[in-house]
N, C-alpha and C. Protein backbone atom coordinates (compact mmCIF):
# COMPACT_ATOMS: atom_id res chain seq x y z
N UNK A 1 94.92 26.45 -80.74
CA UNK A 1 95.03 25.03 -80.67
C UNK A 1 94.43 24.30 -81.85
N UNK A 2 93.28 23.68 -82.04
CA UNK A 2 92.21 23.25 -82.95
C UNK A 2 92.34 23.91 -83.85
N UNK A 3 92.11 25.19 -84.11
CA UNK A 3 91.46 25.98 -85.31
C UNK A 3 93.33 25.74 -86.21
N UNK A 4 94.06 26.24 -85.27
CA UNK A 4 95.62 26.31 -85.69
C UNK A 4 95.66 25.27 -86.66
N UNK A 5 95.59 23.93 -86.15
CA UNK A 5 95.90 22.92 -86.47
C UNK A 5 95.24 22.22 -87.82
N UNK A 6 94.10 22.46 -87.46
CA UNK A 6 93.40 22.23 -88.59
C UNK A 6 93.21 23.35 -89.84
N UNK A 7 94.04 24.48 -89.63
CA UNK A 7 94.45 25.48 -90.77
C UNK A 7 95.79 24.98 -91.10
N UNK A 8 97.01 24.45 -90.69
CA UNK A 8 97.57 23.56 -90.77
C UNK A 8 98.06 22.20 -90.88
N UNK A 9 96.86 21.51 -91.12
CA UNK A 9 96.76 20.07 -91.59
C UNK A 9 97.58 18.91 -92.38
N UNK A 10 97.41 19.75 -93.61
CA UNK A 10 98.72 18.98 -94.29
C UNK A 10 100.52 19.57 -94.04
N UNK A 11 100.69 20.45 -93.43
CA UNK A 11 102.00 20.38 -93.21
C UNK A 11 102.32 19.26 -91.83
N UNK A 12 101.04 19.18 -90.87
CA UNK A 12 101.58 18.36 -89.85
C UNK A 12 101.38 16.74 -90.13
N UNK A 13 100.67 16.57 -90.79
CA UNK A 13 100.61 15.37 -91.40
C UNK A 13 101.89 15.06 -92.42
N UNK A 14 102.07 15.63 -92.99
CA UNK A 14 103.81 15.58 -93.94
C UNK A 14 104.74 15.54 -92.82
N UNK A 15 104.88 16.03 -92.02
CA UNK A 15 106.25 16.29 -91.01
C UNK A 15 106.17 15.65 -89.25
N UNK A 16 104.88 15.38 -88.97
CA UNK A 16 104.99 14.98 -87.75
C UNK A 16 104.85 13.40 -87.80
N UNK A 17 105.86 12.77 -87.63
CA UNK A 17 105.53 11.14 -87.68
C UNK A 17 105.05 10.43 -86.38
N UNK A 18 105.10 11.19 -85.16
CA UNK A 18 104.63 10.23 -84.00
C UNK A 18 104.75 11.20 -82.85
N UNK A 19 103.52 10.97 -81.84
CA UNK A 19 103.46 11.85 -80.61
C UNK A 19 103.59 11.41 -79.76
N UNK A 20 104.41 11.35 -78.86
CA UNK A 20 104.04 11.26 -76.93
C UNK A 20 103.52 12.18 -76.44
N UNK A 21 103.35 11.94 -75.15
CA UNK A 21 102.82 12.68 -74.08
C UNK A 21 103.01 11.96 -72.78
N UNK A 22 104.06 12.61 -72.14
CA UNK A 22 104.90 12.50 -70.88
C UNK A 22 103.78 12.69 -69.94
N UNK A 23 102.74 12.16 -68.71
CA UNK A 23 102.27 12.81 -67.93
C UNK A 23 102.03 12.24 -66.59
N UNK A 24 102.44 12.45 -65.38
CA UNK A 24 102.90 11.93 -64.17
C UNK A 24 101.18 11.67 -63.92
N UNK A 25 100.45 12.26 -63.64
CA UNK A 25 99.01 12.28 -63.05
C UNK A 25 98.17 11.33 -64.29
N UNK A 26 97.73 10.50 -63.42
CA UNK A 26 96.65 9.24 -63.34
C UNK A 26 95.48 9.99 -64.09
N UNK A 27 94.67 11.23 -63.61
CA UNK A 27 93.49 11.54 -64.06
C UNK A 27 94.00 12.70 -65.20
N UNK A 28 94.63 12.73 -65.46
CA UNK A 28 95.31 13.37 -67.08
C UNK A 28 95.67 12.63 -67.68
N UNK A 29 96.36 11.11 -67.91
CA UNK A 29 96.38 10.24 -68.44
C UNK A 29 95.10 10.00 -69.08
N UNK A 30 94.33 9.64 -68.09
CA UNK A 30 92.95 9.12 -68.58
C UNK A 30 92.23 10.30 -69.78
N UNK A 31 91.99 11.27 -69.17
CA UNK A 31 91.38 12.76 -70.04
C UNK A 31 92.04 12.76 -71.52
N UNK A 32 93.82 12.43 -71.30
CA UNK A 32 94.29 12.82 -72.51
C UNK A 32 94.32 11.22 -73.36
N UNK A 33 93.69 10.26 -73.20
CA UNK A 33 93.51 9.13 -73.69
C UNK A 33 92.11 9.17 -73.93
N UNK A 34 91.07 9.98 -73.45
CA UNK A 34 89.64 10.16 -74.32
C UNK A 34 89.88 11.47 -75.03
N UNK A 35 90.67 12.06 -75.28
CA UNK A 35 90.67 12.95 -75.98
C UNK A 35 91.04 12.44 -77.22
N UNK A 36 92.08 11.17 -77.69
CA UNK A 36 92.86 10.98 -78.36
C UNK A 36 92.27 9.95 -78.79
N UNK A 37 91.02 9.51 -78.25
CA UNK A 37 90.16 8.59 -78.66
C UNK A 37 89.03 9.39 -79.87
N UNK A 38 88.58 10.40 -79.29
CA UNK A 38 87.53 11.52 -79.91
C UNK A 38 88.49 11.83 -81.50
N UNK A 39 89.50 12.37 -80.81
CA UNK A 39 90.37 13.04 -82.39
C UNK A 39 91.14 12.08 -83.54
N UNK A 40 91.37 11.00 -82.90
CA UNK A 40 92.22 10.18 -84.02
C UNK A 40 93.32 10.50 -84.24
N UNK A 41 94.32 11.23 -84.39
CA UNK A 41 95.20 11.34 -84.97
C UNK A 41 95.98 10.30 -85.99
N UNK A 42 96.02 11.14 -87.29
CA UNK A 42 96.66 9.60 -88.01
C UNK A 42 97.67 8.71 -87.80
N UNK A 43 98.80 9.75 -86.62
CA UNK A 43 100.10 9.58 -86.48
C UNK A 43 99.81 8.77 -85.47
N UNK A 44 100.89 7.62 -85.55
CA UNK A 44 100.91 6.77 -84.13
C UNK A 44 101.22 8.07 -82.65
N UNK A 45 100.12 7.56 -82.00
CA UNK A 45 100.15 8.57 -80.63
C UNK A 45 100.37 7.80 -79.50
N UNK A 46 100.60 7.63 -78.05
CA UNK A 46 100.87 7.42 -77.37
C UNK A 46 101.06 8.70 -75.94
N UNK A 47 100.16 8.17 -75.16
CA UNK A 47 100.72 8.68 -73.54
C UNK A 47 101.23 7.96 -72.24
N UNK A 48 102.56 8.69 -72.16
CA UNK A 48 103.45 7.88 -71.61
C UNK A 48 103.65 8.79 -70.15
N UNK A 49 104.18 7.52 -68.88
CA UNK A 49 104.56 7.70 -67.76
C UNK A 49 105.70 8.05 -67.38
N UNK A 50 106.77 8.05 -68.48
CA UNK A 50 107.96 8.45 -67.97
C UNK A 50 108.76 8.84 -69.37
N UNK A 51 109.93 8.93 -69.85
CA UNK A 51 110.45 9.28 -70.97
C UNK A 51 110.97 8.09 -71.49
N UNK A 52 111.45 7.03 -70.55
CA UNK A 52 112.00 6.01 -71.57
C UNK A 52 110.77 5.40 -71.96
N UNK A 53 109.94 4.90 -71.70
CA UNK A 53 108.40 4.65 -72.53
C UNK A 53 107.96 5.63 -73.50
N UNK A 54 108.44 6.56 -73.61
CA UNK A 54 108.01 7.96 -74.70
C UNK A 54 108.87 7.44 -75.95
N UNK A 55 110.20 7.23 -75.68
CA UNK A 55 111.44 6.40 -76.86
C UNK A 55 111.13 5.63 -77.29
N UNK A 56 110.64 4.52 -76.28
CA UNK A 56 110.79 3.37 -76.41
C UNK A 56 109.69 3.10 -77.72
N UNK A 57 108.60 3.75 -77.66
CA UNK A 57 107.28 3.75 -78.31
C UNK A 57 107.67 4.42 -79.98
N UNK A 58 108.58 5.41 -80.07
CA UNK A 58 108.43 5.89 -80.99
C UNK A 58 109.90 5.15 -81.42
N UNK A 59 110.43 4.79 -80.92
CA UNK A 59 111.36 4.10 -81.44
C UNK A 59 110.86 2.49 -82.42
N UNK A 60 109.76 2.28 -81.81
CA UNK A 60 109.16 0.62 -82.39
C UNK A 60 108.06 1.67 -83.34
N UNK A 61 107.80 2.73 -83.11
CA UNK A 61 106.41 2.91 -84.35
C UNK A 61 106.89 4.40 -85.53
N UNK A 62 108.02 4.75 -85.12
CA UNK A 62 108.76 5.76 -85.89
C UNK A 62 109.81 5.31 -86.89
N UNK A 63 110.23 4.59 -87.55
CA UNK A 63 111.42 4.11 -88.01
C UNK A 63 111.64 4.47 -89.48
N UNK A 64 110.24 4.55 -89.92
CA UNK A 64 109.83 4.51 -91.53
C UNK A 64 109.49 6.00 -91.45
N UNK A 65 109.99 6.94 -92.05
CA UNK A 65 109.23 8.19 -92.24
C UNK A 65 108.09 8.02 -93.18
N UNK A 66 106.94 8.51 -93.35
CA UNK A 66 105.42 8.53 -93.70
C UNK A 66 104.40 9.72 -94.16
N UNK A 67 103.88 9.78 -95.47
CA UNK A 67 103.49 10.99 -95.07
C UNK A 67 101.64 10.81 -94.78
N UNK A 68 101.37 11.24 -93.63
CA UNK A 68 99.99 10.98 -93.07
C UNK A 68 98.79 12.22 -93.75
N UNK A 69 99.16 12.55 -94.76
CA UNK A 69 98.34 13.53 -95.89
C UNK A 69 96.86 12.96 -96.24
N UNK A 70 96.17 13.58 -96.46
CA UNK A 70 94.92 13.38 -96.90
C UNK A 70 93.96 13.46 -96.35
N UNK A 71 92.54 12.90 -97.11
CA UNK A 71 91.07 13.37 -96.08
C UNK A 71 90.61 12.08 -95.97
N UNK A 72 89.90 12.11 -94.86
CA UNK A 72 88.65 11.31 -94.99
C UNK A 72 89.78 10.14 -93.96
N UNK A 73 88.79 9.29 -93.38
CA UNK A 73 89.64 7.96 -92.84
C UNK A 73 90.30 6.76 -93.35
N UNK A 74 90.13 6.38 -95.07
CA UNK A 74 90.89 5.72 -95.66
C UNK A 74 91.50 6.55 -96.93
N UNK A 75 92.20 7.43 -96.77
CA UNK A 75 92.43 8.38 -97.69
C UNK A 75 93.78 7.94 -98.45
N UNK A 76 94.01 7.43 -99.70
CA UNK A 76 94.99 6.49 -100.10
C UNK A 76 96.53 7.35 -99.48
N UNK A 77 96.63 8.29 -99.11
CA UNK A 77 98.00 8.87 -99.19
C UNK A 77 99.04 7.99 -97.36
N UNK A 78 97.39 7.98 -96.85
CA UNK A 78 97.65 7.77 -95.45
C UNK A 78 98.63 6.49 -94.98
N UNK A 79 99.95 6.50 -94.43
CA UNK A 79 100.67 5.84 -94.04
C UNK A 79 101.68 5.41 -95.31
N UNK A 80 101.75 6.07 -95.85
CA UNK A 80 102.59 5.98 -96.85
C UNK A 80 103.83 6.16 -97.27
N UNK A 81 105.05 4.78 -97.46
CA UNK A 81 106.35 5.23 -96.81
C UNK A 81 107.15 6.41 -98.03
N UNK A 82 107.56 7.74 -97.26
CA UNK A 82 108.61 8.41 -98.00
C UNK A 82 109.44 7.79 -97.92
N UNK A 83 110.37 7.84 -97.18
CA UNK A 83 112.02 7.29 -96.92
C UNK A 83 111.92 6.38 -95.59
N UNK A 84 113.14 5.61 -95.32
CA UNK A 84 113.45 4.96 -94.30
C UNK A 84 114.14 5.88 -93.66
N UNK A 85 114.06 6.11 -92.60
CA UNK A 85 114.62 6.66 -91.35
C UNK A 85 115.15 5.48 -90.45
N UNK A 86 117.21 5.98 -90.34
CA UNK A 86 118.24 5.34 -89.99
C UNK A 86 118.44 6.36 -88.63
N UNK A 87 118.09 5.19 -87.63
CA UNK A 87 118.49 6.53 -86.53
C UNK A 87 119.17 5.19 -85.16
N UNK A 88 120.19 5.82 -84.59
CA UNK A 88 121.14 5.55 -83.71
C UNK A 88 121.28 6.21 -82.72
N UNK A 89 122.16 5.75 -81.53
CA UNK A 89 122.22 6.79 -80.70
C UNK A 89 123.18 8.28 -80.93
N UNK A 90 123.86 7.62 -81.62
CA UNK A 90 124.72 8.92 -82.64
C UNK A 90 124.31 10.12 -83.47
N UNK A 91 122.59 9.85 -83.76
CA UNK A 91 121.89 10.13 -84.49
C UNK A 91 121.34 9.67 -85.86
N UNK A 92 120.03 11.19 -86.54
CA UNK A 92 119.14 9.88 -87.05
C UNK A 92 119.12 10.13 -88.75
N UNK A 93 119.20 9.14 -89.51
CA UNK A 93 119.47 9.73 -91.14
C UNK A 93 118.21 10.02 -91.84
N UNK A 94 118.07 10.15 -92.92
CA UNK A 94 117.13 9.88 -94.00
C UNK A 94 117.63 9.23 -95.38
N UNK A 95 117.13 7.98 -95.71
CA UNK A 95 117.21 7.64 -96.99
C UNK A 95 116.46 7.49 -97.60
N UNK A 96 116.37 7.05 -99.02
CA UNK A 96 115.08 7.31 -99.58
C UNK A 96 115.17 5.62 -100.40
């Protein structure tokens, strides 16, 4: 988990632009919202109650692809637009 991730750092920061987390139970909500408080993630995160709130979220905070690279908490690379990301229900593009 942890160790993975953080031996993998900058590839998930280059490629992962935004997280949900689908979770029916009240006291896992809460756990996985102090967890996500403790870790930060750079990527817009979100835990959601159902799936159209999972869309709906990354649909308003995903649009711009980004690459979330670097150290430290103001690390100039952080939020930084690569390309615009064109996405439909048809599916989703990349331009630059």
């Amino acid at each position: 988990g942890l160790k993975w991730a953080g031996e993998h750092k900058e590839l998930l920061d280059e490629y992962i632009q935004g997280i949900t987390v689908i979770l029916n139970s009240w006291v896992l909500t809460k756990l996985a919202n102090f967890v996500l408080s403790v870790l930060k993630p750079p990527q817009p995160t979100k835990i959601c109650r159902d799936e159209a709130e999972a869309i709906a979220f990354l649909w308003a905070k995903c649009q711009t692809a980004r690459s979330w690279g670097g150290s430290g908490k103001d690390a100039p690379r952080r939020g930084k637009t690569a390309s615009t990301v064109r996405a439909s229900p048809e599916g989703v593009g990349v331009g630059v």
